[in-house]
N, C-alpha and C. Protein backbone atom coordinates (compact mmCIF):
# COMPACT_ATOMS: atom_id res chain seq x y z
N UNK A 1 115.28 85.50 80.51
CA UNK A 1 115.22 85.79 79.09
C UNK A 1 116.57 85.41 78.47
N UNK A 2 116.14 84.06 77.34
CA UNK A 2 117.82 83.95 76.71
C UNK A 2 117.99 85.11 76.01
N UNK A 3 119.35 85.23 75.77
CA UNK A 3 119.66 86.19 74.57
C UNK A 3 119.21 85.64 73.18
N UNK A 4 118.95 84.33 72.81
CA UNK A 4 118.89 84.25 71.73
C UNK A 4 117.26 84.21 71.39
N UNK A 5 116.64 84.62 72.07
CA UNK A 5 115.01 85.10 72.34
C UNK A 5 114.77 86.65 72.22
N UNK A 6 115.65 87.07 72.50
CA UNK A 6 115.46 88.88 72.68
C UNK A 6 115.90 89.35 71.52
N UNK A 7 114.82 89.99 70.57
CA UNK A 7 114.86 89.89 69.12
C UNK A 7 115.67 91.65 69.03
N UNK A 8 115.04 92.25 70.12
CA UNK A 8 115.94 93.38 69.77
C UNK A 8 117.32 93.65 69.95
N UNK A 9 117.94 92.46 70.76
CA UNK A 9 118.97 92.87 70.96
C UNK A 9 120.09 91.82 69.65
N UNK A 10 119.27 91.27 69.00
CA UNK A 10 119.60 90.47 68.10
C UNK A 10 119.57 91.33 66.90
N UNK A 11 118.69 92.44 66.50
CA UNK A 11 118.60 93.67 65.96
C UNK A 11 119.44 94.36 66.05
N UNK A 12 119.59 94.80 67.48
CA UNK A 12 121.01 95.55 67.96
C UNK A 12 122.15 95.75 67.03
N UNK A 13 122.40 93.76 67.14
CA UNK A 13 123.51 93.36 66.99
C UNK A 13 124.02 93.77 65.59
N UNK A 14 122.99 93.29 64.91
CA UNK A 14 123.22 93.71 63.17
C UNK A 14 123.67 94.80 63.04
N UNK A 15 122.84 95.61 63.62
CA UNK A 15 123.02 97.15 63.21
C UNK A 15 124.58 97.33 63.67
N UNK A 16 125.21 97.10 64.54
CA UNK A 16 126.38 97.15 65.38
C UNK A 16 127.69 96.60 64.17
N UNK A 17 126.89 95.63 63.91
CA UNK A 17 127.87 95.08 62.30
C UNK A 17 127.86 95.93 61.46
N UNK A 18 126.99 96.14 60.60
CA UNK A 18 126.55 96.94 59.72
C UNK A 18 127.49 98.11 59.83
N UNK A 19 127.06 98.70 60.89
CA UNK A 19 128.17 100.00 61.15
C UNK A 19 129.84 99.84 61.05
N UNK A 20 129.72 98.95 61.46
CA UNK A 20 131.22 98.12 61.48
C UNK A 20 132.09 98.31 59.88
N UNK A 21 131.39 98.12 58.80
CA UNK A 21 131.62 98.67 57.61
C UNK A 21 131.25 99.94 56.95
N UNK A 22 130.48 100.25 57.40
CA UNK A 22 130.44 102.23 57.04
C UNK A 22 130.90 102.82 57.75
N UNK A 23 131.74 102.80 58.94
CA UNK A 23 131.68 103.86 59.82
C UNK A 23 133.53 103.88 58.90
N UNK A 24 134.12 103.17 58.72
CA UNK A 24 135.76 103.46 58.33
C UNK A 24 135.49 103.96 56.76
N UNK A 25 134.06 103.95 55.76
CA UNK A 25 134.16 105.04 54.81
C UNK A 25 133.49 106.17 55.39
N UNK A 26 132.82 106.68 56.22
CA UNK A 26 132.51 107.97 56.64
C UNK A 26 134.03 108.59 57.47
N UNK A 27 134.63 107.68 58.11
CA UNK A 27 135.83 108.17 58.54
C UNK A 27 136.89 109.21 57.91
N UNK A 28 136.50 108.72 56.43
CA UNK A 28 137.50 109.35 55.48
C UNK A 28 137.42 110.42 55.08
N UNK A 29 135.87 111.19 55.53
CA UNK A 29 134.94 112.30 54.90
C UNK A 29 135.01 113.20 56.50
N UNK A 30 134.42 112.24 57.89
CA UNK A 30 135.16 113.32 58.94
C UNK A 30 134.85 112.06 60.27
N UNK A 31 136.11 112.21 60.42
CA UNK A 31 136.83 111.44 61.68
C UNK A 31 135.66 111.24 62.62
N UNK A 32 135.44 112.98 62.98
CA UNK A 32 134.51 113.34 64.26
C UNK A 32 133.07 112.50 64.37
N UNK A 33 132.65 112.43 63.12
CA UNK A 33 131.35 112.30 62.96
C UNK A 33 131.68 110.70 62.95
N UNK A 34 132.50 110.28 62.23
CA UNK A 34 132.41 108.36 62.02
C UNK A 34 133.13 108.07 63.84
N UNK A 35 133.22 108.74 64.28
CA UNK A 35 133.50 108.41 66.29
C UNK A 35 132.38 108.14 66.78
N UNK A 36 131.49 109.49 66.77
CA UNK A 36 130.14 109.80 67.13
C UNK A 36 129.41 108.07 67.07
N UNK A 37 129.46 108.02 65.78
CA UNK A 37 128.29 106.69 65.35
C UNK A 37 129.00 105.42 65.78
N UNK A 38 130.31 105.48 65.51
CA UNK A 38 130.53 104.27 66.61
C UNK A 38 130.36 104.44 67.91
N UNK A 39 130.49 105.41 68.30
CA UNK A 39 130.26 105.28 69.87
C UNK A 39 128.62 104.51 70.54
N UNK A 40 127.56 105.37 69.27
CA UNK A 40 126.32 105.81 69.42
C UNK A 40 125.89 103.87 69.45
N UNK A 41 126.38 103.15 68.34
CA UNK A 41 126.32 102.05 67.70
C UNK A 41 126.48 100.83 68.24
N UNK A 42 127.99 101.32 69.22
CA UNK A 42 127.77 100.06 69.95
C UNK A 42 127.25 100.20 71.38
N UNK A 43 126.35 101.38 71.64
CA UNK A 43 125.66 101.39 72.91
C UNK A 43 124.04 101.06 72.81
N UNK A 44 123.54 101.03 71.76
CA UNK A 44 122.37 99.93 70.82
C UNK A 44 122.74 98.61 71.67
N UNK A 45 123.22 98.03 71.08
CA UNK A 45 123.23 96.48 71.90
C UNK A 45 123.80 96.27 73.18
N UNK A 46 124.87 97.24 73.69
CA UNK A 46 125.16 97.25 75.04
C UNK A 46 124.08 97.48 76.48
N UNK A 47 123.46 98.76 75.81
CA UNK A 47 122.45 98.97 76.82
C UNK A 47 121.54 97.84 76.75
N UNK A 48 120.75 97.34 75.27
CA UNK A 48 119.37 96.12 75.46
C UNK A 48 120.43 95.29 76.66
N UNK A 49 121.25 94.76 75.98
CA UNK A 49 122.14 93.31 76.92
C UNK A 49 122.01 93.61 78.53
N UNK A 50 122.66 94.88 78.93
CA UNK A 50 122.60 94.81 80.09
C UNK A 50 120.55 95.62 80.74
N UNK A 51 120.00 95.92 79.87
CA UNK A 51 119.02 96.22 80.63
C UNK A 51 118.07 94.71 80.79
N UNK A 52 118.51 93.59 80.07
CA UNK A 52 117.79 92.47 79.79
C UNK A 52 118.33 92.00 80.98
N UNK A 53 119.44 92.56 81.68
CA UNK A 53 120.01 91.38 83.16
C UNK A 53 119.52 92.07 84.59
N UNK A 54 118.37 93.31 84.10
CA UNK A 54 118.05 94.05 85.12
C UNK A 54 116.70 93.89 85.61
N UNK A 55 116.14 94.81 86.39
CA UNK A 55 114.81 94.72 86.53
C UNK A 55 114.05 95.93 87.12
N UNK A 56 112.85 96.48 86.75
CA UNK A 56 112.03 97.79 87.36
C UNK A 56 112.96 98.82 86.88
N UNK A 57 112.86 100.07 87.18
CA UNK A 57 113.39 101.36 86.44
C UNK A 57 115.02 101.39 86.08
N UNK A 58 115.69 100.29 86.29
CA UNK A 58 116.82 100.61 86.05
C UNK A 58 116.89 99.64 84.59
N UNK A 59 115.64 98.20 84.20
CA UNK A 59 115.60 97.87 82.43
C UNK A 59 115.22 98.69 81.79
N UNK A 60 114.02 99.70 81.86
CA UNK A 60 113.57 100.80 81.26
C UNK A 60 114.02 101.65 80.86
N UNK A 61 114.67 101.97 81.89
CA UNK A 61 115.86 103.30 81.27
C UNK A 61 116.73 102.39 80.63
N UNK A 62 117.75 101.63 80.64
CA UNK A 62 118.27 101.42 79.96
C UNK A 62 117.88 100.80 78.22
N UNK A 63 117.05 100.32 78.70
CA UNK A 63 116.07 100.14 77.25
C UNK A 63 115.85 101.49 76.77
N UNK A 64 115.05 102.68 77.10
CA UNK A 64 115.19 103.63 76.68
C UNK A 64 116.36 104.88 76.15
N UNK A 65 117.43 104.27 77.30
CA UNK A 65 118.52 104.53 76.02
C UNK A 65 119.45 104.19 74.72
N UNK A 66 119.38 102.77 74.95
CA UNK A 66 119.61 102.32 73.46
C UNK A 66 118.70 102.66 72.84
N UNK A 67 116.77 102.86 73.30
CA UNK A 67 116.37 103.65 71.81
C UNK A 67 116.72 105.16 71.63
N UNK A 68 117.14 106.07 72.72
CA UNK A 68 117.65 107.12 72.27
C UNK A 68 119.35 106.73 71.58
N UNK A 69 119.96 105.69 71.56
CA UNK A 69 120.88 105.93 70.83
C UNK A 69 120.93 105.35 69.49
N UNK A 70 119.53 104.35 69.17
CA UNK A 70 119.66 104.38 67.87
C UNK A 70 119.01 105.50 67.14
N UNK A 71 118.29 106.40 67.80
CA UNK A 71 117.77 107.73 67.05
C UNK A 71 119.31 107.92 66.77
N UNK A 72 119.85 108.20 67.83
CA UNK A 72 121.24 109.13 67.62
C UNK A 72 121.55 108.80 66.15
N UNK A 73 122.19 107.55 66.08
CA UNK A 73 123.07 106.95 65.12
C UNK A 73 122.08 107.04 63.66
N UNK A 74 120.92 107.30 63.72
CA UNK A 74 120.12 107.31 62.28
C UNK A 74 120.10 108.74 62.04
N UNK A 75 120.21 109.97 63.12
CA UNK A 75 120.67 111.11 62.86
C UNK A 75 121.71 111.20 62.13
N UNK A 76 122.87 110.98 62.68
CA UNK A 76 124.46 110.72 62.60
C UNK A 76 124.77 110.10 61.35
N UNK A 77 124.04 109.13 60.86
CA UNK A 77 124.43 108.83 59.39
C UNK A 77 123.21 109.49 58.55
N UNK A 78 122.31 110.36 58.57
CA UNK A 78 121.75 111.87 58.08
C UNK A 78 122.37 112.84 57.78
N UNK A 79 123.43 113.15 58.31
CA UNK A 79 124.33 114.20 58.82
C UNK A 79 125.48 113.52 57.63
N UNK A 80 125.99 112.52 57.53
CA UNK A 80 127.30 111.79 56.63
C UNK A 80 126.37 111.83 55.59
N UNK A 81 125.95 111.91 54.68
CA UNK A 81 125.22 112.09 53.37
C UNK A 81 125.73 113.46 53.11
């Protein structure tokens, strides 16, 4: 699987940008919380990338946690409002 075929992790990626510019104005409102979502943000495209170089229960889970960490991060900027 190229990377430039794997639409979610091309998804990922955006979102990973995206954050890249809100997370230093939520910073200003609370440190803690603009950490959180970067942390949360760039493990979205970290986990797809490396679960795309895997295979049997160890792509799954990792696929399944970048989708538990983009729940996280759509919590996390719920919470900054």
């Amino acid at each position: 699987m190229t990377r430039s075929r794997f639409i979610a992790l091309e998804i990922a990626l955006e979102l990973a940008r995206a954050l890249g510019e809100l997370v230093p104005l939520i910073a200003q409102h609370d440190r803690d919380l603009a950490g959180e979502i970067r942390r949360a943000g760039t493990s979205v495209p970290s986990c797809f990338s490396e679960g795309a170089q895997r295979q049997g229960r160890d792509r799954l889970q990792l696929f399944r946690t970048s989708g538990g960490s983009a729940a996280e991060v759509r919590t996390q900027l719920e919470l900054s409002v």
